[in-house]
Protein backbone atom coordinates (compact mmCIF):
# COMPACT_ATOMS: atom_id res chain seq x y z
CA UNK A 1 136.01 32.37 79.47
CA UNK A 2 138.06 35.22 79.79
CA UNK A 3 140.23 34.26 76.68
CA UNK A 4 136.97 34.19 74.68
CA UNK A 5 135.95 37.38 75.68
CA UNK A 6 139.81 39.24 75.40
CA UNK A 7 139.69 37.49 71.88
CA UNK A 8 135.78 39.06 70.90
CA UNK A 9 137.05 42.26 72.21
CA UNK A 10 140.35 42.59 70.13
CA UNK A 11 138.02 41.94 67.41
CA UNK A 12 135.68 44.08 68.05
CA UNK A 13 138.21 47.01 67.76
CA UNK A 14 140.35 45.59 65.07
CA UNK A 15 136.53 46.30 63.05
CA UNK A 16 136.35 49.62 64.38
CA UNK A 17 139.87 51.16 63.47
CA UNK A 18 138.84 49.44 60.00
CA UNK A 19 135.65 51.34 59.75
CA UNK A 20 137.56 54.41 61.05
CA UNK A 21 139.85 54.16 58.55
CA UNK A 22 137.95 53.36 55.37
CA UNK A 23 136.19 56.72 56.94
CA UNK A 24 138.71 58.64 56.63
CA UNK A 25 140.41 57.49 53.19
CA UNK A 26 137.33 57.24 51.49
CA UNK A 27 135.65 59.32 49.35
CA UNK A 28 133.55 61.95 50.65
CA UNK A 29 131.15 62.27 47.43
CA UNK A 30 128.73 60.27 49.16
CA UNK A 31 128.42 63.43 51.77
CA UNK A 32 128.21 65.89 49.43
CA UNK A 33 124.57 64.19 48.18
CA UNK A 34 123.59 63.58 51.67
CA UNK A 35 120.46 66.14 52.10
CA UNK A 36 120.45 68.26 55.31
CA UNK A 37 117.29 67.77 57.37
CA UNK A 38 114.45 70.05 56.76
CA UNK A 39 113.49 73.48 58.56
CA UNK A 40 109.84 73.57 59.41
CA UNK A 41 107.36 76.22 60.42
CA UNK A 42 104.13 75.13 62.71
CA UNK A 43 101.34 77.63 62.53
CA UNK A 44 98.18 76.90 65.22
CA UNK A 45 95.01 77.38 62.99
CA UNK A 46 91.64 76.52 63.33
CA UNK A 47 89.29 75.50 60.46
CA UNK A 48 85.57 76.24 60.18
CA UNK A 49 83.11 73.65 60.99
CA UNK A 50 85.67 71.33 62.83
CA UNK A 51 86.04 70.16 65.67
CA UNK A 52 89.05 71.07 66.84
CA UNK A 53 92.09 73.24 66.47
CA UNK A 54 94.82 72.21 63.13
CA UNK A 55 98.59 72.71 63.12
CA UNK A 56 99.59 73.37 59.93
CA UNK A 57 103.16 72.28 59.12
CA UNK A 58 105.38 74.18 56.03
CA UNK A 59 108.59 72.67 55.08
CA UNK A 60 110.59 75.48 54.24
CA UNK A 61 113.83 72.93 52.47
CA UNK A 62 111.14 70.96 50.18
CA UNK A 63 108.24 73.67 49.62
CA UNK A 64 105.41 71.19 51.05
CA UNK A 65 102.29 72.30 53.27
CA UNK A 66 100.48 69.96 55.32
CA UNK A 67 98.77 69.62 58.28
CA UNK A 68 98.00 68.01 61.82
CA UNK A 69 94.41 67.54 63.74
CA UNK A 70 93.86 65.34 67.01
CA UNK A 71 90.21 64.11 67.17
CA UNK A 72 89.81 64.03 71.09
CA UNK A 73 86.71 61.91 70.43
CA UNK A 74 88.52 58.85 68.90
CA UNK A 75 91.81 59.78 70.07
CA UNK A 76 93.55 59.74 66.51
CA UNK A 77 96.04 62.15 64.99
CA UNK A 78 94.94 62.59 61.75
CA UNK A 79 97.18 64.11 59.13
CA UNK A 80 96.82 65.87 55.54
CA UNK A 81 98.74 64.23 52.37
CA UNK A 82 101.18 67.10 51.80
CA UNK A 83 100.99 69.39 49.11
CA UNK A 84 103.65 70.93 46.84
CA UNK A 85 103.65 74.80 47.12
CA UNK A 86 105.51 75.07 44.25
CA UNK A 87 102.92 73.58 41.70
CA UNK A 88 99.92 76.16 43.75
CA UNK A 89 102.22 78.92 43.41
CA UNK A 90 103.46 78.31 39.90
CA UNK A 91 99.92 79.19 37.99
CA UNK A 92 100.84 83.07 38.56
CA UNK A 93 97.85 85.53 38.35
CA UNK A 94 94.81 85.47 36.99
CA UNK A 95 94.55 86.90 33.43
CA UNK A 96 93.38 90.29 32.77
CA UNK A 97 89.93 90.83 31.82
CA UNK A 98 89.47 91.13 27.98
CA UNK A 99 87.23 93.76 26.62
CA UNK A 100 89.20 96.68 28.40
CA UNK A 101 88.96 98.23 31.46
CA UNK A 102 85.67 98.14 32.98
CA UNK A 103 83.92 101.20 34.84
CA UNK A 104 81.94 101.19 37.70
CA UNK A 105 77.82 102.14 36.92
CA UNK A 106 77.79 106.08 36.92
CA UNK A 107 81.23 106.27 36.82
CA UNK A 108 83.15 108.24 33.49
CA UNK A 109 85.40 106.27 31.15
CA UNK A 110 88.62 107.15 30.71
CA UNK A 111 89.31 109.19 27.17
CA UNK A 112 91.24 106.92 24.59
């Protein structure tokens, strides 16, 4: 019995100085493509007609909003699909109005 386990445990650490190793000589590539985790920002909101208070949840490394609610009623977390800031914030401004600038009723026009 304690042959078998003397021979397991030999084992055991011959396969760990061999994963060491291949650690160590191998190429580190593979950790340059390995993505950091995320940073995140939690704001407390609330949203109008609901029931109860929303966390909203930005992550700051992939640009993507969404958001937490607990119904105490059913007692369920229920989440929000995120949504890629980058695509909302990519339309710009609106465009200017044509027909020139407008004035206000009684107002003067600027002279062209």
């Amino acid at each position: 019995m304690k042959r078998r386990i003397l021979w397991a445990l030999a084992t055991l650490n011959l396969l760990l100085a061999v994963t060491l190793l291949a650690r160590i000589t191998g190429d580190n590539t593979a950790v340059a493509q390995v993505r950091r985790p995320a940073d995140y920002i939690m704001i407390p909101g609330e949203v109008n007609g609901g029931s109860g208070a929303v966390v909203y949840v930005i992550d700051t490394s992939n640009g993507l909003l969404g958001a937490v609610n607990y119904d105490d009623g059913a007692r369920v977390l229920n989440t929000m699909p995120p949504i890629d800031l980058s695509r909302v914030f990519e339309t710009g401004a609106a465009p200017a109005p044509r027909g020139g600038a407008r004035v206000a009723p009684g107002a003067v026009a600027p002279a062209r």
